[in-house]
Protein backbone atom coordinates (compact mmCIF):
# COMPACT_ATOMS: atom_id res chain seq x y z
CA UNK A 1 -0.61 17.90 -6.81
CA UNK A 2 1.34 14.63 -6.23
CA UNK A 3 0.06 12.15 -3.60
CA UNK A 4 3.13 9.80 -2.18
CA UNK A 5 2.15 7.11 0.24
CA UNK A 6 5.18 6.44 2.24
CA UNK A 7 6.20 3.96 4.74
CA UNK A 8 9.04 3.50 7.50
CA UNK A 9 10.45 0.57 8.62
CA UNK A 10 13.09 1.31 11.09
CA UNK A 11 15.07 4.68 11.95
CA UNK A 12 16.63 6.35 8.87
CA UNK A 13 14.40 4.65 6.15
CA UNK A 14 11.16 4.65 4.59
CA UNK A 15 10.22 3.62 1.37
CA UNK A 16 7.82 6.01 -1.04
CA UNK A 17 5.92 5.47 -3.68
CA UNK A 18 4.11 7.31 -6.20
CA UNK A 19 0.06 7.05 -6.02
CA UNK A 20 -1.84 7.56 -9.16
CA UNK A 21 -5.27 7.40 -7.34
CA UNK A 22 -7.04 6.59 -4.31
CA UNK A 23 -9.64 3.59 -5.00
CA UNK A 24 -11.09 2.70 -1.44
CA UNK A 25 -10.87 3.52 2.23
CA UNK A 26 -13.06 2.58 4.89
CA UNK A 27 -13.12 0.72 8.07
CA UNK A 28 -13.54 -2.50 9.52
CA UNK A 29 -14.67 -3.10 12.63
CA UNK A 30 -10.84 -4.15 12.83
CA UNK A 31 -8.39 -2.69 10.88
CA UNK A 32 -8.27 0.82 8.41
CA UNK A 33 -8.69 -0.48 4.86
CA UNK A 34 -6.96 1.12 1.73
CA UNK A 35 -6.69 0.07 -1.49
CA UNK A 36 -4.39 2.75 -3.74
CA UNK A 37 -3.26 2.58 -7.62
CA UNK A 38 0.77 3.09 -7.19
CA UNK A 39 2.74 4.02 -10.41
CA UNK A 40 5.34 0.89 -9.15
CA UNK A 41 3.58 -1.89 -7.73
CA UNK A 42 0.43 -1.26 -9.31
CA UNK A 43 -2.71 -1.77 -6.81
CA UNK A 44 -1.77 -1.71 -3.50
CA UNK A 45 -3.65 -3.17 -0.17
CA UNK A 46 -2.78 -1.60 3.30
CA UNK A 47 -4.16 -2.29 6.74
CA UNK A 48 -4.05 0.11 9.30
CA UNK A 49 -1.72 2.18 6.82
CA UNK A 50 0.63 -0.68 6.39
CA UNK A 51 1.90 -2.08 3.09
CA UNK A 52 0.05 -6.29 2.81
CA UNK A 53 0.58 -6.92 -0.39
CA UNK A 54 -0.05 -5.31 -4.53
CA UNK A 55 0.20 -6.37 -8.17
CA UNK A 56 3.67 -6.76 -8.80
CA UNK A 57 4.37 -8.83 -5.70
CA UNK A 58 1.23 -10.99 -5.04
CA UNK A 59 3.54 -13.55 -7.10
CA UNK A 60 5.03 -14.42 -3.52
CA UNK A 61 1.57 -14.33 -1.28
CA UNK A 62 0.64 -17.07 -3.64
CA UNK A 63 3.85 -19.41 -3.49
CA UNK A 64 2.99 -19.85 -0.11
């Protein structure tokens, strides 16, 4: 079986991607935590099921 995460942004698109694994989910007294492995961006964080930031883009959180 696959597992996709998938994400949409405004009407008529959403973004996919591929998830290799699962690594963490749990809850804050805040926020829904997930970390996932994705075959694109590598390790991924979400909150509350949106995308924050993974691997092959935590190049730009930084620059900041």
């Amino acid at each position: 079986m696959e597992l996709w995460y998938t994400q949409g942004y405004i009407e008529n698109y959403r973004m996919s991607l591929k998830i290799n694994k699962t690594i963490y989910t749990g809850e804050s007294p805040y926020q829904e935590i997930a970390v996932l492995d994705t075959k694109l961006y590598g390790k991924m964080l979400l909150l509350d099921g949106i995308a924050q930031t993974s691997e092959k883009d935590e190049f730009m959180y930084h620059e900041m």
